[in-house]
N, C-alpha and C. Protein backbone atom coordinates (compact mmCIF):
# COMPACT_ATOMS: atom_id res chain seq x y z
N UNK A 1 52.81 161.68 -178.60
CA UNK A 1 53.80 160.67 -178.94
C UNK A 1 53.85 160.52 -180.45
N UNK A 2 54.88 160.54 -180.96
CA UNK A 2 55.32 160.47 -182.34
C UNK A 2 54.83 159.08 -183.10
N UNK A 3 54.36 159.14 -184.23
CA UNK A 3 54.19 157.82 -184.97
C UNK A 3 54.91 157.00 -184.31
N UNK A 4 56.20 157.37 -184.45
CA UNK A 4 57.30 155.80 -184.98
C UNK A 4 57.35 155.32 -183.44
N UNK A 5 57.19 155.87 -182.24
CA UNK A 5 57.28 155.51 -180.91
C UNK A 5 56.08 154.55 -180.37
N UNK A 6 55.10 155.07 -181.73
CA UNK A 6 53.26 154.29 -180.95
C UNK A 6 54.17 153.04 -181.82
N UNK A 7 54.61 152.78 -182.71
CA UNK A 7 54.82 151.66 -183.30
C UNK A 7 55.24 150.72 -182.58
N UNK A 8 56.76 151.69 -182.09
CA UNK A 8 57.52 150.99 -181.58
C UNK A 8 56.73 150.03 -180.19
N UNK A 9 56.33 151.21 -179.26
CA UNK A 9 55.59 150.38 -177.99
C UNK A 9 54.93 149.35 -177.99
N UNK A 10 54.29 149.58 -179.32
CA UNK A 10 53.12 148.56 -179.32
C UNK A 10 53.88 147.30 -180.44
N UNK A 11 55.07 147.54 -180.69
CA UNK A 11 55.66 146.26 -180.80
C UNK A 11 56.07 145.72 -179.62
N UNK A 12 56.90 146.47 -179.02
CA UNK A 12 57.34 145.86 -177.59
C UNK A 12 56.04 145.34 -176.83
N UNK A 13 55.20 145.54 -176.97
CA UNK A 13 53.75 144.43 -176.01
C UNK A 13 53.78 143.85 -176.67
N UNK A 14 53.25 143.59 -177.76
CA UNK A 14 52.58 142.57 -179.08
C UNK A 14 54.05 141.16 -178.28
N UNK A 15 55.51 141.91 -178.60
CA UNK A 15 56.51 140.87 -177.72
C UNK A 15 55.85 140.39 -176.34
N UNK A 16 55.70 141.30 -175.65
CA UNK A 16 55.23 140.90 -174.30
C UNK A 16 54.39 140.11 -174.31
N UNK A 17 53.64 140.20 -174.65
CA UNK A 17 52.15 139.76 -175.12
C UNK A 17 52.22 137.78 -175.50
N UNK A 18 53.15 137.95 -176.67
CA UNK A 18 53.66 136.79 -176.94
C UNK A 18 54.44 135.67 -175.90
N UNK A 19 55.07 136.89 -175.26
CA UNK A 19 56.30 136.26 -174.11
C UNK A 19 55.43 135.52 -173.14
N UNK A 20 54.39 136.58 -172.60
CA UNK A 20 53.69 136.16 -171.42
C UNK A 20 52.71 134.89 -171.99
N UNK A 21 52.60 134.58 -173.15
CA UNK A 21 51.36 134.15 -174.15
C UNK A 21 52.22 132.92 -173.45
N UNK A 22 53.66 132.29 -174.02
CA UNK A 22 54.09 131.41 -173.90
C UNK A 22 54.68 131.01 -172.58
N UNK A 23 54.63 131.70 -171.61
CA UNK A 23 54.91 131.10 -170.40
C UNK A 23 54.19 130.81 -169.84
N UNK A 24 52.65 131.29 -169.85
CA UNK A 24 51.37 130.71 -169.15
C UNK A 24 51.39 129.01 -170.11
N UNK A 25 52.03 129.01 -171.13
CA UNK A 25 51.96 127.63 -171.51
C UNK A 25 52.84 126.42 -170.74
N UNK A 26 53.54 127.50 -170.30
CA UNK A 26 54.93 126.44 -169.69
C UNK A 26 54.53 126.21 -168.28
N UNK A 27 52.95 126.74 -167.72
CA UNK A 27 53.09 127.01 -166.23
C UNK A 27 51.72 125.08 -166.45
N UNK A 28 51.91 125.00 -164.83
CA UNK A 28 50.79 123.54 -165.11
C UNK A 28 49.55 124.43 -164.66
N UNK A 29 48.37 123.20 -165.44
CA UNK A 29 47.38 123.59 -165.61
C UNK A 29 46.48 123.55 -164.26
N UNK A 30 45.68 124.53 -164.41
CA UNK A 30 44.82 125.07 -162.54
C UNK A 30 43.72 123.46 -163.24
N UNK A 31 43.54 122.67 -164.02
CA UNK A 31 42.83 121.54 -163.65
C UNK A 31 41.58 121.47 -164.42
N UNK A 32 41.26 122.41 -165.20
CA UNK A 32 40.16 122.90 -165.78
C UNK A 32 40.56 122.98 -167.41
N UNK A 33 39.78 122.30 -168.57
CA UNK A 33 40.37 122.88 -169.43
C UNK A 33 39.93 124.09 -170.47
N UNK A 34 41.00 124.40 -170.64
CA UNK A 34 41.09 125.76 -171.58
C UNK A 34 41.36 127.15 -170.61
N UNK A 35 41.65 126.64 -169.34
CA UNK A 35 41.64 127.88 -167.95
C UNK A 35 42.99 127.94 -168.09
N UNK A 36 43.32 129.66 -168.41
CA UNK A 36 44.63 129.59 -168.08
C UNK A 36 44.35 131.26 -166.80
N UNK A 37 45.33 132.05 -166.72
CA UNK A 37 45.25 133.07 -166.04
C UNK A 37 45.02 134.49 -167.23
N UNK A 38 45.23 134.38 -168.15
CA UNK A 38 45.63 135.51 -169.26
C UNK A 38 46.52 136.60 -169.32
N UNK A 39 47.74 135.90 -168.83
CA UNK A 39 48.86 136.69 -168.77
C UNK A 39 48.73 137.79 -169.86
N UNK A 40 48.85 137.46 -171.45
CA UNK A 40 49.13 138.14 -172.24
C UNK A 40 47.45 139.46 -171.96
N UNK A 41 46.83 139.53 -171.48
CA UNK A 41 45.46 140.44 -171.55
C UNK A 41 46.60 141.89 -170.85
N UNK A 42 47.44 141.39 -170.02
CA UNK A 42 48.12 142.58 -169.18
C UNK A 42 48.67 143.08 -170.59
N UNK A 43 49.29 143.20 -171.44
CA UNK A 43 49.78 143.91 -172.34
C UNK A 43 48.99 144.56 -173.21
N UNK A 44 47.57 143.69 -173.57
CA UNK A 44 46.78 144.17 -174.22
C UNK A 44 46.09 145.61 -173.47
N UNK A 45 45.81 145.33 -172.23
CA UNK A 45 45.27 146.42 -171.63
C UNK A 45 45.80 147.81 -171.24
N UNK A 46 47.79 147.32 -171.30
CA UNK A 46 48.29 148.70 -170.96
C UNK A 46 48.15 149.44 -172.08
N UNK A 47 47.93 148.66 -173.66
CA UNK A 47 47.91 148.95 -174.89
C UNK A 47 46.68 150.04 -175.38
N UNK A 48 45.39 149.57 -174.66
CA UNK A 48 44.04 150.20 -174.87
C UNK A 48 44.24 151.49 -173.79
N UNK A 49 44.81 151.43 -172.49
CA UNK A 49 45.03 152.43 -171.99
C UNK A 49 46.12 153.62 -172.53
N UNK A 50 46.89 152.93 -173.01
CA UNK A 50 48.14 154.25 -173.08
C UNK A 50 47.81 154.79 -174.86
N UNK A 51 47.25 153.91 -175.47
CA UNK A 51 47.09 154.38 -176.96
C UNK A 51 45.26 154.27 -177.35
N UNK A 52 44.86 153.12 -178.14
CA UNK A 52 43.21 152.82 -178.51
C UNK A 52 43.05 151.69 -178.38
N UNK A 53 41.91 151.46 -178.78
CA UNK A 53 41.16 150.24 -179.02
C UNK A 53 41.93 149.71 -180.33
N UNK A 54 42.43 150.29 -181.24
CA UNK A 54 43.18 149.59 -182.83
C UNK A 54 44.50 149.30 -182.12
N UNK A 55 44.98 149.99 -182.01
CA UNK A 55 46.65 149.92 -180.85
C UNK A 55 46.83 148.34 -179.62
N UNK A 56 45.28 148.49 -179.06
CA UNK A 56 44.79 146.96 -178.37
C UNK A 56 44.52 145.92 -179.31
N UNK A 57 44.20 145.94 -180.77
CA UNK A 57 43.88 145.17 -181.54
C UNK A 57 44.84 144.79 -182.47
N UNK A 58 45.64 145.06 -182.30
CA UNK A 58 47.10 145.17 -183.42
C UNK A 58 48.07 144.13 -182.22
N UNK A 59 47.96 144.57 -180.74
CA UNK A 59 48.94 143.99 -180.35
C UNK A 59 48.41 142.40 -179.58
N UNK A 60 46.74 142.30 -179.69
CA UNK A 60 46.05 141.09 -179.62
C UNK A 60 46.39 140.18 -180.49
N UNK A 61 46.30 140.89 -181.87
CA UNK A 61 45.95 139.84 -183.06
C UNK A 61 47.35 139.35 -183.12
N UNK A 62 48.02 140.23 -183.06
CA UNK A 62 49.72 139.76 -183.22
C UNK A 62 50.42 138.85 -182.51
N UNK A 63 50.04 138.71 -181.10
CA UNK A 63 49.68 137.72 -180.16
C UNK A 63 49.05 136.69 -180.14
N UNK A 64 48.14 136.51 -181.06
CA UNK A 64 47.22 135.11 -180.85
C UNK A 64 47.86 134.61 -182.73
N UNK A 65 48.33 135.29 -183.58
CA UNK A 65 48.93 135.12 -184.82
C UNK A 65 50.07 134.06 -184.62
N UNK A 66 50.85 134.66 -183.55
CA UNK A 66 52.09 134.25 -183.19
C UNK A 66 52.18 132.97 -182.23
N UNK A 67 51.73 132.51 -181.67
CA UNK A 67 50.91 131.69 -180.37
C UNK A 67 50.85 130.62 -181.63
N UNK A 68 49.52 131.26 -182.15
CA UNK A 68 48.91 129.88 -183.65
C UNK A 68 50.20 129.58 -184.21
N UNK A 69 50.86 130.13 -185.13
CA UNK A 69 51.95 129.78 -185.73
C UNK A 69 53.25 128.90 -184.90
N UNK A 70 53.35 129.44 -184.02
CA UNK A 70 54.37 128.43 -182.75
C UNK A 70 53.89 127.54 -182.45
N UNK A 71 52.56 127.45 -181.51
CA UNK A 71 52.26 126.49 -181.11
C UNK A 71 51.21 125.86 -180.55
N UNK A 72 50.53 126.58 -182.15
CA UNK A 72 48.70 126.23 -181.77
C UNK A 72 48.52 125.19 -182.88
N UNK A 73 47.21 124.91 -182.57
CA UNK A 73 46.11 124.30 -183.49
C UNK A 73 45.42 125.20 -184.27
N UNK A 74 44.21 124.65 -185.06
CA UNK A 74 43.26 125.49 -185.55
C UNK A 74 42.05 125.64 -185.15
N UNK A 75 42.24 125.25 -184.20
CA UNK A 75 40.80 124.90 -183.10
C UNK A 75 41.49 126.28 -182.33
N UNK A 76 42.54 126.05 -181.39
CA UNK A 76 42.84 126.97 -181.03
C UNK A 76 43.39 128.06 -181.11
N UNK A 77 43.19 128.42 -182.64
CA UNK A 77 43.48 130.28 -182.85
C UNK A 77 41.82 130.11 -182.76
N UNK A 78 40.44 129.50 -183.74
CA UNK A 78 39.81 129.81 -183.33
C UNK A 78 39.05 130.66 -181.97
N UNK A 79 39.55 129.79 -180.77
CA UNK A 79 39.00 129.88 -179.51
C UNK A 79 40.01 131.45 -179.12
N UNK A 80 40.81 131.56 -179.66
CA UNK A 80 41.99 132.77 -179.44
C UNK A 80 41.40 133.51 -179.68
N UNK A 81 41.02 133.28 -181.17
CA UNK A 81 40.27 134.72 -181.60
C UNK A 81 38.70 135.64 -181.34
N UNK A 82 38.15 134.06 -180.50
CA UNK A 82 36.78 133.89 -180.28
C UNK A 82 36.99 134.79 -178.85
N UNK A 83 37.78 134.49 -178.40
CA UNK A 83 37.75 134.94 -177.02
C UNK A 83 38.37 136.68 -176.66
N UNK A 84 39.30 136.73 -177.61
CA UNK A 84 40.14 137.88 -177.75
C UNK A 84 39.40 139.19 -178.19
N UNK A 85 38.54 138.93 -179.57
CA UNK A 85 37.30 139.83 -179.94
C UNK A 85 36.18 139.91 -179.37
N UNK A 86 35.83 138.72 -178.30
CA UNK A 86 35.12 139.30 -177.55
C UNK A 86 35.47 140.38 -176.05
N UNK A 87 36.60 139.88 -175.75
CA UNK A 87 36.95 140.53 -174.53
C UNK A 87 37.44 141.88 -175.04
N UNK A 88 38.32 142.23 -176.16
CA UNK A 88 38.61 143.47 -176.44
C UNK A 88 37.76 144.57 -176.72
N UNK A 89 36.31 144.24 -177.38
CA UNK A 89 35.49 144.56 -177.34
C UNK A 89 34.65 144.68 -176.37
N UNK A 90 34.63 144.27 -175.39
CA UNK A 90 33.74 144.64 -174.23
C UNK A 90 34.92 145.90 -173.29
N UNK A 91 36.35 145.38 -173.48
CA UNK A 91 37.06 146.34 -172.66
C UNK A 91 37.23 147.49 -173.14
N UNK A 92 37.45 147.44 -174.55
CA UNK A 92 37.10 149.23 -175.23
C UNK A 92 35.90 149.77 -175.35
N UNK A 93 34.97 149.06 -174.66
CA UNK A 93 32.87 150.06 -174.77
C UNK A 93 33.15 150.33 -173.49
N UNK A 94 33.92 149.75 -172.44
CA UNK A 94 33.95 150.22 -170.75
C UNK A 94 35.02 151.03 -170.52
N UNK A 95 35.76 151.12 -171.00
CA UNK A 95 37.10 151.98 -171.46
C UNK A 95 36.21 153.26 -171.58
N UNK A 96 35.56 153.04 -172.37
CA UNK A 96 35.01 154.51 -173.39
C UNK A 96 34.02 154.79 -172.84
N UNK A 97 32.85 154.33 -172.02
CA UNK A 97 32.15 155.37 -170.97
C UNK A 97 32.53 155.63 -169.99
N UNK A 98 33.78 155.08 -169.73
CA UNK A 98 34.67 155.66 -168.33
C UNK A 98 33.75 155.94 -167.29
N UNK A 99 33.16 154.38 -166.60
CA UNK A 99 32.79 154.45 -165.48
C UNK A 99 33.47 153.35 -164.30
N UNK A 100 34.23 152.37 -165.49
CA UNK A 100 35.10 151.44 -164.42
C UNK A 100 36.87 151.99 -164.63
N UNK A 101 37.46 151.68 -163.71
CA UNK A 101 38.71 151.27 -163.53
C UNK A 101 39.03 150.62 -164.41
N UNK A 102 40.76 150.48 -164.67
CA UNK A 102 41.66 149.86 -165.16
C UNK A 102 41.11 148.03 -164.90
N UNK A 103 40.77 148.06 -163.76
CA UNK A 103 40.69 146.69 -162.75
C UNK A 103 39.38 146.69 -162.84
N UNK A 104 38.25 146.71 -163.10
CA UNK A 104 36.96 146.74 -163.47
C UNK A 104 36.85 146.25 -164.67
N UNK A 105 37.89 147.14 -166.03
CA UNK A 105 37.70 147.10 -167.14
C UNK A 105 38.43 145.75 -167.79
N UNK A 106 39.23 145.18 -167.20
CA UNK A 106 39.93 144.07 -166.71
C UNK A 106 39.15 143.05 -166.58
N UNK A 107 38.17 142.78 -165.17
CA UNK A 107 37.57 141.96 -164.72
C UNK A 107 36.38 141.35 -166.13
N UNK A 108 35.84 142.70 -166.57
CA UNK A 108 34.84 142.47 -167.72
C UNK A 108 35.66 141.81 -168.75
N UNK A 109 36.67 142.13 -169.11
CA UNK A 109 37.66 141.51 -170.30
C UNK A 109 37.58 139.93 -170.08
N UNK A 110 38.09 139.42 -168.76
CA UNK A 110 38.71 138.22 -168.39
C UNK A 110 37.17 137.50 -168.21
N UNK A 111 36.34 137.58 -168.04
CA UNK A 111 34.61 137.33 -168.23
C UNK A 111 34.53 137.09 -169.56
N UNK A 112 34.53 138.52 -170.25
CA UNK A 112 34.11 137.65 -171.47
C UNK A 112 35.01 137.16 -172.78
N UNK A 113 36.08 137.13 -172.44
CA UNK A 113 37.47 136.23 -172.92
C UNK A 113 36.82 134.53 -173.28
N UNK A 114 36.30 134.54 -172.05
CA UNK A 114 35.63 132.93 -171.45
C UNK A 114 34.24 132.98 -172.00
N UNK A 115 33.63 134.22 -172.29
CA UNK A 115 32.12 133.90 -172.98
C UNK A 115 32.57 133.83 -174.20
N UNK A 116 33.42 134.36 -174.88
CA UNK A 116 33.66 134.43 -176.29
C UNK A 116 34.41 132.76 -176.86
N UNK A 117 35.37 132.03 -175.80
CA UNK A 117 35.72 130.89 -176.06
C UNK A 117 34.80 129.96 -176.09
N UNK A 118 33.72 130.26 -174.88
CA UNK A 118 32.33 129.23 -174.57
C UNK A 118 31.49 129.44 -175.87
N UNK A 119 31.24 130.45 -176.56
CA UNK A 119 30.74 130.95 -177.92
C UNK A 119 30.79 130.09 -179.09
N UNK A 120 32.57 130.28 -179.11
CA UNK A 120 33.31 128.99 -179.95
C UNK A 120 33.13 127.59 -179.55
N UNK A 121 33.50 127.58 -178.60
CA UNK A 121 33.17 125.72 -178.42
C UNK A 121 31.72 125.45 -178.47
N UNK A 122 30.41 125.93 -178.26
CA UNK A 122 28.92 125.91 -178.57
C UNK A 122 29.22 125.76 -180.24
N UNK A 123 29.78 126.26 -180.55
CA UNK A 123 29.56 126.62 -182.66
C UNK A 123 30.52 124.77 -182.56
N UNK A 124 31.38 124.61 -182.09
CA UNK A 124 32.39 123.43 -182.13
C UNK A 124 31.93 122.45 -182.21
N UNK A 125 31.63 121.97 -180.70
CA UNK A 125 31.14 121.28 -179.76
C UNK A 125 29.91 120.74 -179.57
N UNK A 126 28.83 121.79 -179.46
CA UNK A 126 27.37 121.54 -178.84
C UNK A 126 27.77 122.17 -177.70
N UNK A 127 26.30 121.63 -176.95
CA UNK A 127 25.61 122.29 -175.95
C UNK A 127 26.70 121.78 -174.67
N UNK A 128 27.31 120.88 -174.30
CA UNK A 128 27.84 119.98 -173.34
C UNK A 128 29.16 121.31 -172.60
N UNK A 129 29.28 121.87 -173.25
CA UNK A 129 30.15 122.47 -172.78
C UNK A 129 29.89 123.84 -171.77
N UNK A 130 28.75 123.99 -171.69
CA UNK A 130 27.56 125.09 -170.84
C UNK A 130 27.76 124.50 -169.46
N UNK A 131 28.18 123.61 -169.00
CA UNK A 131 28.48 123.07 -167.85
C UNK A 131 29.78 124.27 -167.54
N UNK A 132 30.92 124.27 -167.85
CA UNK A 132 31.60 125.08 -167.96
C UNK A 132 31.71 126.73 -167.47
N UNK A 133 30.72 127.09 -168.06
CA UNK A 133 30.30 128.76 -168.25
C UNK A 133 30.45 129.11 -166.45
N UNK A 134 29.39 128.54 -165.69
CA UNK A 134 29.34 129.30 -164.41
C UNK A 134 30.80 129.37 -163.61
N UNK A 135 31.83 128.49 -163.42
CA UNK A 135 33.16 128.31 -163.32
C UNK A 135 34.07 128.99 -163.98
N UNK A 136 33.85 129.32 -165.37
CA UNK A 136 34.62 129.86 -166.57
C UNK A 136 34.66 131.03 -166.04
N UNK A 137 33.52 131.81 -166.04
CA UNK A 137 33.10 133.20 -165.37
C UNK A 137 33.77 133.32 -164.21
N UNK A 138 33.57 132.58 -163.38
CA UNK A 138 34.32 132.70 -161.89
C UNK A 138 35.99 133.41 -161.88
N UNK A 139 36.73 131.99 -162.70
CA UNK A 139 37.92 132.42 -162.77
C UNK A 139 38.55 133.17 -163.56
N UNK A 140 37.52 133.96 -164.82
CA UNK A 140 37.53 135.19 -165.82
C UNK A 140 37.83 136.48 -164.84
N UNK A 141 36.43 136.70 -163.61
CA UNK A 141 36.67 137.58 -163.05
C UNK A 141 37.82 137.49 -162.22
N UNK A 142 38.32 136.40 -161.51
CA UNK A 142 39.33 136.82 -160.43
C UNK A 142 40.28 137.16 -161.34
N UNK A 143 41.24 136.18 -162.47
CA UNK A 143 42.24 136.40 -163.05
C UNK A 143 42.27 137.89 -163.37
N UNK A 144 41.34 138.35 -164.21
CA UNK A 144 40.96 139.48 -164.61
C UNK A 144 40.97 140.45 -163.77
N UNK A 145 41.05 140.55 -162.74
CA UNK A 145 41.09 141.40 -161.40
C UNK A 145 42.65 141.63 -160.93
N UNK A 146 43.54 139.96 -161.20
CA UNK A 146 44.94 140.01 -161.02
C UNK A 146 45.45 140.88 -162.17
N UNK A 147 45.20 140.73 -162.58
CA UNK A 147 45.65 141.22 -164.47
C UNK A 147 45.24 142.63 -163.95
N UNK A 148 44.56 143.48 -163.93
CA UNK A 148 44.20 144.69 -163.88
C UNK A 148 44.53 145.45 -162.83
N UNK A 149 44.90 144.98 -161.87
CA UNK A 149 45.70 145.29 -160.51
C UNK A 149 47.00 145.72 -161.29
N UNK A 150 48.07 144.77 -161.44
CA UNK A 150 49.24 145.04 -162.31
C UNK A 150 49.18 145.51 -163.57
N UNK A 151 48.48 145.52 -164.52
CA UNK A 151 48.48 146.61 -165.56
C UNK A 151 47.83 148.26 -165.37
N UNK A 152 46.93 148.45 -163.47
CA UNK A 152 47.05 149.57 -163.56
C UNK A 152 48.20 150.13 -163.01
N UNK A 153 49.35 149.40 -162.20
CA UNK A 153 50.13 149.94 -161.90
C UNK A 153 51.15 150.38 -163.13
N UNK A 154 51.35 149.59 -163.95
CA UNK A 154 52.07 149.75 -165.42
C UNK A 154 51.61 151.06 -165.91
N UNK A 155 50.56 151.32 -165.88
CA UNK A 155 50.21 151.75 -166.53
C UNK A 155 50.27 153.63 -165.88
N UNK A 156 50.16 153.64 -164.74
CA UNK A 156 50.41 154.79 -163.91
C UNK A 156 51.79 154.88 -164.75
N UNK A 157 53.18 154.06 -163.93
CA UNK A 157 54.15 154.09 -163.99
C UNK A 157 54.82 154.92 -165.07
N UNK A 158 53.59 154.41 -166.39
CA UNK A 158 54.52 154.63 -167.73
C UNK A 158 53.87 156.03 -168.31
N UNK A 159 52.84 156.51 -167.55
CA UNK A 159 52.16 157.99 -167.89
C UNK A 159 52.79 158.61 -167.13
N UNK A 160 53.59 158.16 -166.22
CA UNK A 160 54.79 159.02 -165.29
C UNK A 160 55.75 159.48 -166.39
N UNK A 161 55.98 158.40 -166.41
CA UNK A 161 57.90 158.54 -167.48
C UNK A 161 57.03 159.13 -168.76
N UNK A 162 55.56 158.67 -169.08
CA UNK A 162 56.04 159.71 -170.72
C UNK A 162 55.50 161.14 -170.20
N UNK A 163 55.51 161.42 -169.69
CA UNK A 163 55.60 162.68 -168.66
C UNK A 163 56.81 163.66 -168.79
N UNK A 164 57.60 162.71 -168.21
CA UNK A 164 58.74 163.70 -168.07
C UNK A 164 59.97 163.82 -169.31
């Protein structure tokens, strides 16, 4: 794939990314706070699959940049970024010994998305927020499992078409 096409794609997620960023805002909350589903991780992941780990990190940061500037705090790009560098980083070391799945590599992401925010709020917060973690984890892995289900199908789909 040509330069100007990796650009292009990975603008069109970094959009996605954003799109999905802001409609998980518009959806009501599962009751828990800081729990959302991580819509935007599906873009990030078709991103680490179809291109790298920098290609996943370009269309993260651009995503949680954009989020902050619209319609964050500074607490919460923190926790964005706390959570984002940790999960991207655990999904490109499992990526790269290629022993899990799309949906494996997923599940680990959406895990530690939630260790990397729990990270931040410990540095924030204190200790009070460790109540949290065993629940956090819970719904890291399922979301993370939804998320990776549909980004491996994306992701088939689109190694089809750049195929032909």
């Amino acid at each position: 794939m040509s330069k100007t096409r990796r650009i292009a794609v990975c603008g069109v997620l970094a959009g996605l990314a954003f799109g999905l960023s802001y409609l998980e805002m518009l959806l009501p909350s599962p009751g828990i706070v800081g729990a959302k589903l991580g819509l935007a991780n599906l873009a990030v992941l078709v991103a680490l699959y179809l291109f790298s780990w920098r290609e996943a990190a370009a269309v993260s940061g651009v995503r949680i940049l954009l989020s902050w500037l619209l319609f964050g705090s500074f607490t919460g790009l923190i926790y964005s970024l706390a959570g984002g560098i940790v999960s991207l980083t655990i999904m490109a070391l499992l990526k790269k010994i290629d022993l899990f799945s799309a949906v494996g590599v997923s599940v680990a992401g959406g895990v530690g998305h939630n260790l990397g925010q729990i990270l931040a709020a410990l540095a924030i917060l204190g200790t009070g927020v460790l109540g949290y973690l065993p629940l956090l984890i819970v719904l890291g892995a399922v979301s993370g499992g939804i998320i990776g289900v549909v980004a491996a199908i994306i992701i088939k789909a689109l190694r089809k078409v750049g195929k032909s």
